[in-house]
Each structure stands twice: as C-alpha cells, then as structure tokens.
N, C-alpha and C. Protein backbone atom coordinates (compact mmCIF):
# COMPACT_ATOMS: atom_id res chain seq x y z
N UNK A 1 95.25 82.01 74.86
CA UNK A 1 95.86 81.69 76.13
C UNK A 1 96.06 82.94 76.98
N UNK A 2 96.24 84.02 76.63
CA UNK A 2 96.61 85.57 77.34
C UNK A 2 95.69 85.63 77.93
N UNK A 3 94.08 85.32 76.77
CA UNK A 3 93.23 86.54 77.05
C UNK A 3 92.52 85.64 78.87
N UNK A 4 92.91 84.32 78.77
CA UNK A 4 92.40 82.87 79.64
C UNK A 4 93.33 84.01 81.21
N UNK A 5 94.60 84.17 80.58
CA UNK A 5 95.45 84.50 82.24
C UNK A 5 94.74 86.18 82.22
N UNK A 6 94.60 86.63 81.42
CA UNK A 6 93.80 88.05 82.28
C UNK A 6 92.50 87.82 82.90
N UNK A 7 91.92 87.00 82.80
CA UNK A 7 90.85 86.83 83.33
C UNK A 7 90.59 86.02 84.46
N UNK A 8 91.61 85.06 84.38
CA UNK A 8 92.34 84.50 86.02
C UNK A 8 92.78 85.92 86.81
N UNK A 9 93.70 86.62 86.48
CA UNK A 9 94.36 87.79 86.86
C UNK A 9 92.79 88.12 87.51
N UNK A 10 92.19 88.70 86.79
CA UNK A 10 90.77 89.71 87.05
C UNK A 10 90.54 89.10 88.29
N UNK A 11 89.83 88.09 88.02
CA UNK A 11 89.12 87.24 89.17
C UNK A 11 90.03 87.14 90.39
N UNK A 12 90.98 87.23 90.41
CA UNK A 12 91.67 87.24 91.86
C UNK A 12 91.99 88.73 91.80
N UNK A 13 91.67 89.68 91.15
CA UNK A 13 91.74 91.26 91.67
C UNK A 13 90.54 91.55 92.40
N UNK A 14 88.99 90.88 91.31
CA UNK A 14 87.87 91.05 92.15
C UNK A 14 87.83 90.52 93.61
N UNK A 15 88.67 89.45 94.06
CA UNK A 15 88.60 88.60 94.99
C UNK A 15 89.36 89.55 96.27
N UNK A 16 90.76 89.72 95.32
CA UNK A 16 90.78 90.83 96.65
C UNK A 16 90.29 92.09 96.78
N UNK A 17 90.13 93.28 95.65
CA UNK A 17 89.32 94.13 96.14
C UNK A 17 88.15 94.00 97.06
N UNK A 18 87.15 92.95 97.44
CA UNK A 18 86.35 92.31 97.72
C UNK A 18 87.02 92.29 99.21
N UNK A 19 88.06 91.41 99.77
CA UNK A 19 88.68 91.89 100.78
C UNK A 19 89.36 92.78 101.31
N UNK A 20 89.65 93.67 100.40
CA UNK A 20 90.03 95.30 101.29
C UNK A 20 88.62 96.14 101.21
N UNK A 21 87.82 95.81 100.42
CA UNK A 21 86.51 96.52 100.88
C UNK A 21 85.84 96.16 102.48
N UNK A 22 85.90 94.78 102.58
CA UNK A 22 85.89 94.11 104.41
C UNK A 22 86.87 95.05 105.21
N UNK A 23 87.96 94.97 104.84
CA UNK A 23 88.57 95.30 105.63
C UNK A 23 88.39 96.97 105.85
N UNK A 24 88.08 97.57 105.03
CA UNK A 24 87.52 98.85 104.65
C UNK A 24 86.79 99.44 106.10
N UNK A 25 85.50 98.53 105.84
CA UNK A 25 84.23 98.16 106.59
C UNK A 25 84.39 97.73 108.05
N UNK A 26 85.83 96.81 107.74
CA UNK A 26 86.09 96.77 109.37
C UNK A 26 86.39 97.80 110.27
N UNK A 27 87.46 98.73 109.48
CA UNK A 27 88.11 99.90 110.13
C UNK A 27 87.25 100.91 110.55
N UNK A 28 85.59 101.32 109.78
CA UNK A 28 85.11 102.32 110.52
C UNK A 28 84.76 102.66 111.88
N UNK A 29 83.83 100.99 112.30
CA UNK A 29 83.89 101.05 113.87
C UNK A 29 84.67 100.87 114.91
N UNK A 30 86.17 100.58 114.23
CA UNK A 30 87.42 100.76 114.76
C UNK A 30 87.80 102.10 114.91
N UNK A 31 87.58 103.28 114.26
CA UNK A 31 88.10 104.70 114.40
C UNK A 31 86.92 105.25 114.88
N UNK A 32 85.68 105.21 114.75
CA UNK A 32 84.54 105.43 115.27
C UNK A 32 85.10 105.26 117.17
N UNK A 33 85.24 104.01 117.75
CA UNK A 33 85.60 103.52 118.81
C UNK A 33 87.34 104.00 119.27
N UNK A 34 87.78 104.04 118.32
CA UNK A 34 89.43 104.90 119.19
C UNK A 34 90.00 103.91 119.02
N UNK A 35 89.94 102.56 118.90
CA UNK A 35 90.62 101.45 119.15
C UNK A 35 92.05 101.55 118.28
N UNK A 36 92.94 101.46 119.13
CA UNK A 36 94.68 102.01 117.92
C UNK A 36 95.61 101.33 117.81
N UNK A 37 95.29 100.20 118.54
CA UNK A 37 95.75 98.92 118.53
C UNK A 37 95.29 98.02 117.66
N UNK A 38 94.08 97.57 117.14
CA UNK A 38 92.67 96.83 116.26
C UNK A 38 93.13 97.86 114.97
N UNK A 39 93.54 99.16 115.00
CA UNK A 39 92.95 99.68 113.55
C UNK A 39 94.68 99.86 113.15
N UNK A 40 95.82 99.76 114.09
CA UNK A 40 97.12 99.22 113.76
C UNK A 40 97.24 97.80 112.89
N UNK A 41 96.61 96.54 113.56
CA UNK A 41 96.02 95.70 112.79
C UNK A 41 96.18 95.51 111.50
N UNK A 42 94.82 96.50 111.35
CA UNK A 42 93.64 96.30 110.30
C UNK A 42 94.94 97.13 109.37
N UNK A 43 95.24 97.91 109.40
CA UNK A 43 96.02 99.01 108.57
C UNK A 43 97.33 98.14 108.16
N UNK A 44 97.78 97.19 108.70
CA UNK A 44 99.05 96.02 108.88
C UNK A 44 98.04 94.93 107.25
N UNK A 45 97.36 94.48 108.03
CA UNK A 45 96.87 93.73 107.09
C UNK A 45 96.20 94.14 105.62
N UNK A 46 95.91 95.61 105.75
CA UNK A 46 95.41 96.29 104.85
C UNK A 46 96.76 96.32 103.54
N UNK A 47 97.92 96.75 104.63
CA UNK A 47 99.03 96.91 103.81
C UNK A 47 99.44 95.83 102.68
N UNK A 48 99.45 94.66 103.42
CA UNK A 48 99.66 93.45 102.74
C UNK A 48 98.46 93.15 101.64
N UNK A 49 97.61 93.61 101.44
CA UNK A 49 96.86 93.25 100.68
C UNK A 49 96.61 93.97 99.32
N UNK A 50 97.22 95.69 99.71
CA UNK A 50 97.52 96.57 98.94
C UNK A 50 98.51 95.97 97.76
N UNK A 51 99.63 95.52 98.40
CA UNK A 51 101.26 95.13 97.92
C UNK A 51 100.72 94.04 96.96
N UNK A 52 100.04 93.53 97.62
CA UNK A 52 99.34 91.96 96.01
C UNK A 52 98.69 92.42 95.17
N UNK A 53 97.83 93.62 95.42
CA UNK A 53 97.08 94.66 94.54
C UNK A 53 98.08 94.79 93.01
N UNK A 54 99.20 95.57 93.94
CA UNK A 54 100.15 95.99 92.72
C UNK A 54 100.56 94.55 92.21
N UNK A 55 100.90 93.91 92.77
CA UNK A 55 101.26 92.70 91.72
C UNK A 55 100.46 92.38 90.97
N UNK A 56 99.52 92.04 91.32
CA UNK A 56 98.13 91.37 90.55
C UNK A 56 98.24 92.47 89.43
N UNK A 57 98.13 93.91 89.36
CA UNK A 57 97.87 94.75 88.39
C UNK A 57 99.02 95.01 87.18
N UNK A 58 100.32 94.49 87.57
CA UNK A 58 101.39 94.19 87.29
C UNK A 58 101.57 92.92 86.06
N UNK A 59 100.46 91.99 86.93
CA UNK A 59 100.70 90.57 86.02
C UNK A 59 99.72 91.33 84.87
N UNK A 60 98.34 91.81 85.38
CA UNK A 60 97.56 92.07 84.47
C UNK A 60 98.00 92.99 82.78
N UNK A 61 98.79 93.91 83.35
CA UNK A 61 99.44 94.51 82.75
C UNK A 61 100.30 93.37 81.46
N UNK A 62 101.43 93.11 81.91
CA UNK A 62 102.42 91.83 81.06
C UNK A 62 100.94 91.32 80.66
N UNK A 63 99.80 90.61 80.94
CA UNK A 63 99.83 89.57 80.46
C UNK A 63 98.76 90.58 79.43
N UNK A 64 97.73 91.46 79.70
CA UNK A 64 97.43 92.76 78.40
C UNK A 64 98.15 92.61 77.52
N UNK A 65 99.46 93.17 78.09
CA UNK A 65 100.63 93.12 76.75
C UNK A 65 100.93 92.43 76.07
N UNK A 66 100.98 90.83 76.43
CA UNK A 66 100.95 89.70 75.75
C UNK A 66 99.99 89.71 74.64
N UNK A 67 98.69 89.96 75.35
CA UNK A 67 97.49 89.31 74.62
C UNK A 67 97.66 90.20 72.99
N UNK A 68 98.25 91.27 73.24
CA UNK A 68 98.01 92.37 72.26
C UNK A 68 99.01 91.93 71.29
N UNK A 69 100.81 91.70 71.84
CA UNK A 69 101.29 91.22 70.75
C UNK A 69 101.40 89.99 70.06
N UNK A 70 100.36 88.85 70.93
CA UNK A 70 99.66 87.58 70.23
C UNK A 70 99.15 88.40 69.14
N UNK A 71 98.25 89.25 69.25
CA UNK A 71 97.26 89.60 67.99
C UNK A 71 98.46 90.48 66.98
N UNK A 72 98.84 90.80 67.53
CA UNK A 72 99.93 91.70 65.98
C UNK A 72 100.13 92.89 66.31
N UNK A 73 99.44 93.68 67.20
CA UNK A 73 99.69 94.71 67.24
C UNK A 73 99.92 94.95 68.82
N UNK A 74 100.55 96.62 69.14
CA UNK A 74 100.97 96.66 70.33
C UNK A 74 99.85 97.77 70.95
N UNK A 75 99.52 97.77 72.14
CA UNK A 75 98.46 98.75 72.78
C UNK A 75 99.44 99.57 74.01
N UNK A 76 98.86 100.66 73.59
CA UNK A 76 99.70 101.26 74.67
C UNK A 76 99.18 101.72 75.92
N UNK A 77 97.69 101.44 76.19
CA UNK A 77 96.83 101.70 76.88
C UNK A 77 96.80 100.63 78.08
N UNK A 78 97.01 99.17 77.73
CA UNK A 78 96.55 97.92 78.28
C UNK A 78 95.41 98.18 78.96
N UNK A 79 94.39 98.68 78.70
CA UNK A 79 93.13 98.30 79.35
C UNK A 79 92.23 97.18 79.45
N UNK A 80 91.55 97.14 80.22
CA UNK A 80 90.37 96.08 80.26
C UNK A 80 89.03 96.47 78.66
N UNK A 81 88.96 97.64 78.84
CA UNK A 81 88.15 97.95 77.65
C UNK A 81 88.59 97.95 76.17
N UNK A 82 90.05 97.61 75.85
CA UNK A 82 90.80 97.16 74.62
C UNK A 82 91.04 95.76 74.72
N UNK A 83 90.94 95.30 75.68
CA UNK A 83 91.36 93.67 75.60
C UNK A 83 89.73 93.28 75.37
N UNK A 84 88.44 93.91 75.87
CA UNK A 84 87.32 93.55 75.20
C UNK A 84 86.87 93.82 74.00
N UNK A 85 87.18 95.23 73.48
CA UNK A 85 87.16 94.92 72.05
C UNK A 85 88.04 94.09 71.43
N UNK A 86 89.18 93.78 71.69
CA UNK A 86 89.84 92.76 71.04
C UNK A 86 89.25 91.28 70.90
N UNK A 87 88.60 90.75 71.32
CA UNK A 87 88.11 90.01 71.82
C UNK A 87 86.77 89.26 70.82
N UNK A 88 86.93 88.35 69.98
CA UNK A 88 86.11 88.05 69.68
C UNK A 88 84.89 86.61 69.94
N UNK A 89 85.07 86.15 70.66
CA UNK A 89 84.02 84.99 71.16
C UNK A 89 83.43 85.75 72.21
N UNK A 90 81.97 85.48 72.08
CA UNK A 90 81.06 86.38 72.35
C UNK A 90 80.56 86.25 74.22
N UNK A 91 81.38 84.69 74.34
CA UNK A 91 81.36 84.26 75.67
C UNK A 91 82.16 84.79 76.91
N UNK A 92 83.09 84.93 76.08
CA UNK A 92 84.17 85.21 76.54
C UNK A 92 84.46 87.14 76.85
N UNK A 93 83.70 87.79 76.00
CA UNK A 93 83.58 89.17 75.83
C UNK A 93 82.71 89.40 76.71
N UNK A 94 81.56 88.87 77.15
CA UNK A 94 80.56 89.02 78.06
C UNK A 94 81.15 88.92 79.45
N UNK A 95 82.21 87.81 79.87
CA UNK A 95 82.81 87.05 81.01
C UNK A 95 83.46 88.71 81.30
N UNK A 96 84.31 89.00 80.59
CA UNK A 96 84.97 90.01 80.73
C UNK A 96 84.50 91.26 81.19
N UNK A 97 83.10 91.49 80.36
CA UNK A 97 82.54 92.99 80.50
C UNK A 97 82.02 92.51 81.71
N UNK A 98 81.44 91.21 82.28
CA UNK A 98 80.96 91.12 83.53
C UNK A 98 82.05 91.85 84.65
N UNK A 99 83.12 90.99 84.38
CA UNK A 99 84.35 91.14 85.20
C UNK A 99 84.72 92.81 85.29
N UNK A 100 84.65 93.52 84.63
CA UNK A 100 84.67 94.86 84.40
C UNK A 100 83.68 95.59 85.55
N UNK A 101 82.40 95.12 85.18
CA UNK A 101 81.93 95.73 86.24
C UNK A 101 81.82 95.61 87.21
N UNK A 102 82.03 94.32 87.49
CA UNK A 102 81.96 93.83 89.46
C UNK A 102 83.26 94.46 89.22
N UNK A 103 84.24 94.58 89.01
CA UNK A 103 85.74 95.36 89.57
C UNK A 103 85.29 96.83 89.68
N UNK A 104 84.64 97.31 88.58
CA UNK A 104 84.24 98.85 89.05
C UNK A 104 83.39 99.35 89.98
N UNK A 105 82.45 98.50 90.35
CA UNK A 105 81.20 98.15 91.55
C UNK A 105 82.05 98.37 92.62
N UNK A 106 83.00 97.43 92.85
CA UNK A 106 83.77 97.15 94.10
C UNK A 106 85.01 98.11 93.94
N UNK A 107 85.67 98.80 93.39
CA UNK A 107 86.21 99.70 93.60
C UNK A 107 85.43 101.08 93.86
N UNK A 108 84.74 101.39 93.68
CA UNK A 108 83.82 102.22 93.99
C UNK A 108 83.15 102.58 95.24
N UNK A 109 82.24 101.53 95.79
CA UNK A 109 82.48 101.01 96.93
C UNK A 109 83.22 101.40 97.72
N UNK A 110 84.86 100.96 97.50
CA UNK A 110 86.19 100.73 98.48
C UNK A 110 85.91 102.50 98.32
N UNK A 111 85.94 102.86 97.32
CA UNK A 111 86.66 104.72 97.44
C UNK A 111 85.65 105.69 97.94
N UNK A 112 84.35 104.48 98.15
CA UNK A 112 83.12 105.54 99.26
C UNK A 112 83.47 105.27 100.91
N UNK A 113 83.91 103.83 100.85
CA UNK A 113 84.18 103.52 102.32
C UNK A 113 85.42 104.13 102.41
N UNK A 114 86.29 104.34 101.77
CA UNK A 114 87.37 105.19 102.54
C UNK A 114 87.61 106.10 102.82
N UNK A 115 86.46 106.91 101.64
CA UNK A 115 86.23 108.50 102.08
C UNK A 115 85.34 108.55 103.48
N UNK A 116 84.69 107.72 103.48
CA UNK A 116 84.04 108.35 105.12
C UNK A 116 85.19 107.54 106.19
N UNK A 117 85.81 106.92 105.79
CA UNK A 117 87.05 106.68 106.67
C UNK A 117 87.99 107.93 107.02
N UNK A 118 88.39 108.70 105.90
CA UNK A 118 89.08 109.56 105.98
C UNK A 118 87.89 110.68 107.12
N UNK A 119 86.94 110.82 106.65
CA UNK A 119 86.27 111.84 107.55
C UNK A 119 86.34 111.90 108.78
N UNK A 120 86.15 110.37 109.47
CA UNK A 120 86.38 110.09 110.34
C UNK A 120 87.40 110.63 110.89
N UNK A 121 88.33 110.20 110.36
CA UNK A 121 89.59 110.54 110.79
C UNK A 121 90.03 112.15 110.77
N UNK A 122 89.90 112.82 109.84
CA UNK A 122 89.92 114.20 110.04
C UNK A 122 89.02 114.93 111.42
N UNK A 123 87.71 114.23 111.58
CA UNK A 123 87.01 114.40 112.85
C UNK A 123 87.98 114.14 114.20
N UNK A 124 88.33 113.12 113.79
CA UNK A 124 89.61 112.28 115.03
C UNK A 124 90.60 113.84 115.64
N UNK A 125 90.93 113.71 114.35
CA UNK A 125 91.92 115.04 114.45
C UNK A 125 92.03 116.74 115.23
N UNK A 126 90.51 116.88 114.57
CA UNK A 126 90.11 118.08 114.74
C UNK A 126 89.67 117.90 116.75
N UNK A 127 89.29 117.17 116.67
CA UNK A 127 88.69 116.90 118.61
C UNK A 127 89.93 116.90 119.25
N UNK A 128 90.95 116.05 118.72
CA UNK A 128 92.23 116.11 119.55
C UNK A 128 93.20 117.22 119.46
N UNK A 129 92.74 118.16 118.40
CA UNK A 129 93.39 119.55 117.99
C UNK A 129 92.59 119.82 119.26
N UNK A 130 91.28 120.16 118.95
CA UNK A 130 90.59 121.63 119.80
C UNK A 130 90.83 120.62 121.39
N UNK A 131 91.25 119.66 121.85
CA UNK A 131 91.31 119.48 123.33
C UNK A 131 92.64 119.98 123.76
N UNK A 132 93.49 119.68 122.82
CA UNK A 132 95.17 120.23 122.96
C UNK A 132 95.14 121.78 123.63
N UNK A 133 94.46 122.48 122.65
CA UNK A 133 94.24 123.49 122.70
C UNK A 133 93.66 124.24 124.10
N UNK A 134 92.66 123.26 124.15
CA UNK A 134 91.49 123.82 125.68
C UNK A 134 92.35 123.49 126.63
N UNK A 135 93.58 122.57 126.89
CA UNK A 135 94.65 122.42 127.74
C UNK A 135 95.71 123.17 127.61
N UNK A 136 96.08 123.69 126.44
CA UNK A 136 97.38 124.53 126.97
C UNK A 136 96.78 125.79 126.41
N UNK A 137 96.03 126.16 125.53
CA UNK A 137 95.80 127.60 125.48
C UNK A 137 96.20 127.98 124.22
N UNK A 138 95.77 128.29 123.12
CA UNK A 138 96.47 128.74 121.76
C UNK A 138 97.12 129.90 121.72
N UNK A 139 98.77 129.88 121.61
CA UNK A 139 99.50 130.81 121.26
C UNK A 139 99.06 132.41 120.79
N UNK A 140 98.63 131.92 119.73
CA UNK A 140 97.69 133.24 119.22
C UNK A 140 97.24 133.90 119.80
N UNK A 141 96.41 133.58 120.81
CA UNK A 141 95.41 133.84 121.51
C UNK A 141 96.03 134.64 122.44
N UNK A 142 97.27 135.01 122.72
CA UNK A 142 97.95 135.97 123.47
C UNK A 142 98.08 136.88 122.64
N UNK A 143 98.76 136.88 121.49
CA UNK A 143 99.17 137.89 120.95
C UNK A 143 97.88 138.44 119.96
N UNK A 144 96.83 137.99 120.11
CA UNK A 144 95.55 138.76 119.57
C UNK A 144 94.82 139.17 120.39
N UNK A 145 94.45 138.50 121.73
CA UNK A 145 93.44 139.09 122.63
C UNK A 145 93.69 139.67 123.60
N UNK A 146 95.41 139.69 123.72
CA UNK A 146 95.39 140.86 125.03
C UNK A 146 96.23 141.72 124.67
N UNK A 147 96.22 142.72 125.63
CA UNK A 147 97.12 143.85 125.11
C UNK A 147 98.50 143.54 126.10
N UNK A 148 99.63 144.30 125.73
CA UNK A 148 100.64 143.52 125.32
C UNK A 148 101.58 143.98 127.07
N UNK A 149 100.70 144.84 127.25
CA UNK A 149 101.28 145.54 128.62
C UNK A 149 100.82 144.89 129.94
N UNK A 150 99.72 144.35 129.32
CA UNK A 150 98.67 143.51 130.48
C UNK A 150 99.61 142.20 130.88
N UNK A 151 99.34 141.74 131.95
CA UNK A 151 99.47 140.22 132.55
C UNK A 151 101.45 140.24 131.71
N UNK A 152 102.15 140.84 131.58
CA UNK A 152 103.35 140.78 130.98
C UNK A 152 104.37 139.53 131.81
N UNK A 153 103.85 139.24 132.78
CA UNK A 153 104.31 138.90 133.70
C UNK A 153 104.25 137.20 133.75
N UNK A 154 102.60 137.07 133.61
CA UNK A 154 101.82 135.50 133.81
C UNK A 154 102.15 134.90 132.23
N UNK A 155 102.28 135.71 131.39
CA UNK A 155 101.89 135.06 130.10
C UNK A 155 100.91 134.93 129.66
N UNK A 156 99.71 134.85 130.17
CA UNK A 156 98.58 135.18 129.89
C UNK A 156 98.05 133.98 129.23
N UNK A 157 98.18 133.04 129.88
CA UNK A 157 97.86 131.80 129.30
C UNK A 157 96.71 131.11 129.83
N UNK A 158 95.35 130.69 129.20
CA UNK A 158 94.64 130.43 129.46
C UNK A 158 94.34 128.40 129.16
N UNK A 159 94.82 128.10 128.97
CA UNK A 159 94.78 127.04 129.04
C UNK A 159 94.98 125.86 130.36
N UNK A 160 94.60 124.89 130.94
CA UNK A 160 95.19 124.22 132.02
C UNK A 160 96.51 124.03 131.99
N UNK A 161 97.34 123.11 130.98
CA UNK A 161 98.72 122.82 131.04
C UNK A 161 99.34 123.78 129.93
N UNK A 162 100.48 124.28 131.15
CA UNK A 162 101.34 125.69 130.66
C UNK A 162 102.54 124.27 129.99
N UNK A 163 103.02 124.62 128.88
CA UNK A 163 103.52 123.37 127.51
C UNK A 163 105.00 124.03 127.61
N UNK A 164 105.56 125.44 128.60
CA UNK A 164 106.58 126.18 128.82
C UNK A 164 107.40 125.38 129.67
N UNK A 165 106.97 124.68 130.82
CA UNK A 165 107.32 124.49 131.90
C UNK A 165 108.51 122.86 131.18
C-alpha cells in the first residue's frame, strides 16, 4: 500500500514539475521583452506551485518512511533509488525506475531553463547598471581620472543627471 501512495505522490510531482518547466519557458520571452507586470505574474504563479512542490516532497518523504517501516527496517536516506531496490514485483520496479527518470529528465530541463533565465536576468541588470551610470556618471570616475585640483568647483561629473541635486 506505501509503495501504491509513492507512486501516486511521484506522478503528481512529474505532473507538476512538468508545469513549472511551462512556466519556466513562459518567463524567458517575458524577460527577453521587459514585460514586469506578465513576469510578476508568472513569478506569483510560479510561487504557488513551488509551495505544492514542498508538500508533494513532504508526503513523498512520510510515505518512503512508511514503506520502509512496513518492511522492518528504517532508511535514513528515503530515496527513490532505495524504495526501488526495495521493491520486489518486477512491474512495479520498472513503473518506478520509469518514474525516476521522467522526474530527472524534467528536472533537468527546469535547471537548464532557469539557468538561461538567470542569464537573462543578470544581462537585465548589467544594461540597467551601465545606463545608470552613462546618466549620472560613476563616482569613481572622479576620484581616478581627474586630478584633484582640476574642475574643484563643477565636480567633475560627467554623466547627464547630477544624483546630488
């Protein structure tokens, strides 16, 4: 009966990993495009789907634990790869190792799409750094490129918007 609810469990982890990978997929041409309203959204709904994540991994967990002290002994690991060796009907061991890998497929996946999400976003960053910059003028940039007697007066600020005022 355990080994029946981890594998319910599974199947609705694959189901949603499966939808935060969409949603993954949705968000690039959302940050690609600027849109910060759409990727507020997406990041809203992302959240909520995260939060069932942990539950789901939660039940999986208890119900691991179950399965283990049905059998007699206790695991301290609860993995998916101890509940398959545990496991002896050969149908059922297969269902599982299937389930194993579409979950690792699709997590995998999710942690390629989010790394070029993140890139994105560090790109995001860096453009709205260096425009900040081309508008008010980097600090530094006084006290390294001019000499200190010069312009004492103006500030020596090369940027459009003086950030003093």
């Amino acid at each position: 009966m355990a080994v029946q609810d981890i594998v319910r469990i599974l199947d609705e982890q694959a189901e949603l990993y499966g939808r935060l990978l969409e949603t993954a997929n949705e968000k690039t041409p959302v940050l690609v495009k600027g849109d910060v309203d759409r990727l507020n959204a997406i990041v809203q709904q992302e959240r909520k789907l995260i939060a069932r994540a942990e539950q789901l991994e939660q039940q999986r967990i208890l119900a691991t634990h179950r399965h283990f002290v049905s059998l007699g002994y206790i695991s301290r690991m609860n993995t998916l790869r101890e509940v398959i060796q545990s496991v002896n009907q050969p149908e059922l061991k297969e269902r599982l190792i299937g389930q194993q890998r579409k979950l690792s497929q699709l997590l995998e996946e999710l942690r390629r799409v989010n790394e070029l999400n993140q890139q994105l976003i560090r790109q995001s960053l860096a453009f709205i750094e260096y425009s900040i910059e081309l508008l008010v003028g980097n600090p530094s940039e006084d006290i390294v490129y001019q000499h200190p007697q010069k312009n004492h007066g103006t500030g020596g600020r090369n940027g459009v918007f003086d950030r003093r005022a």
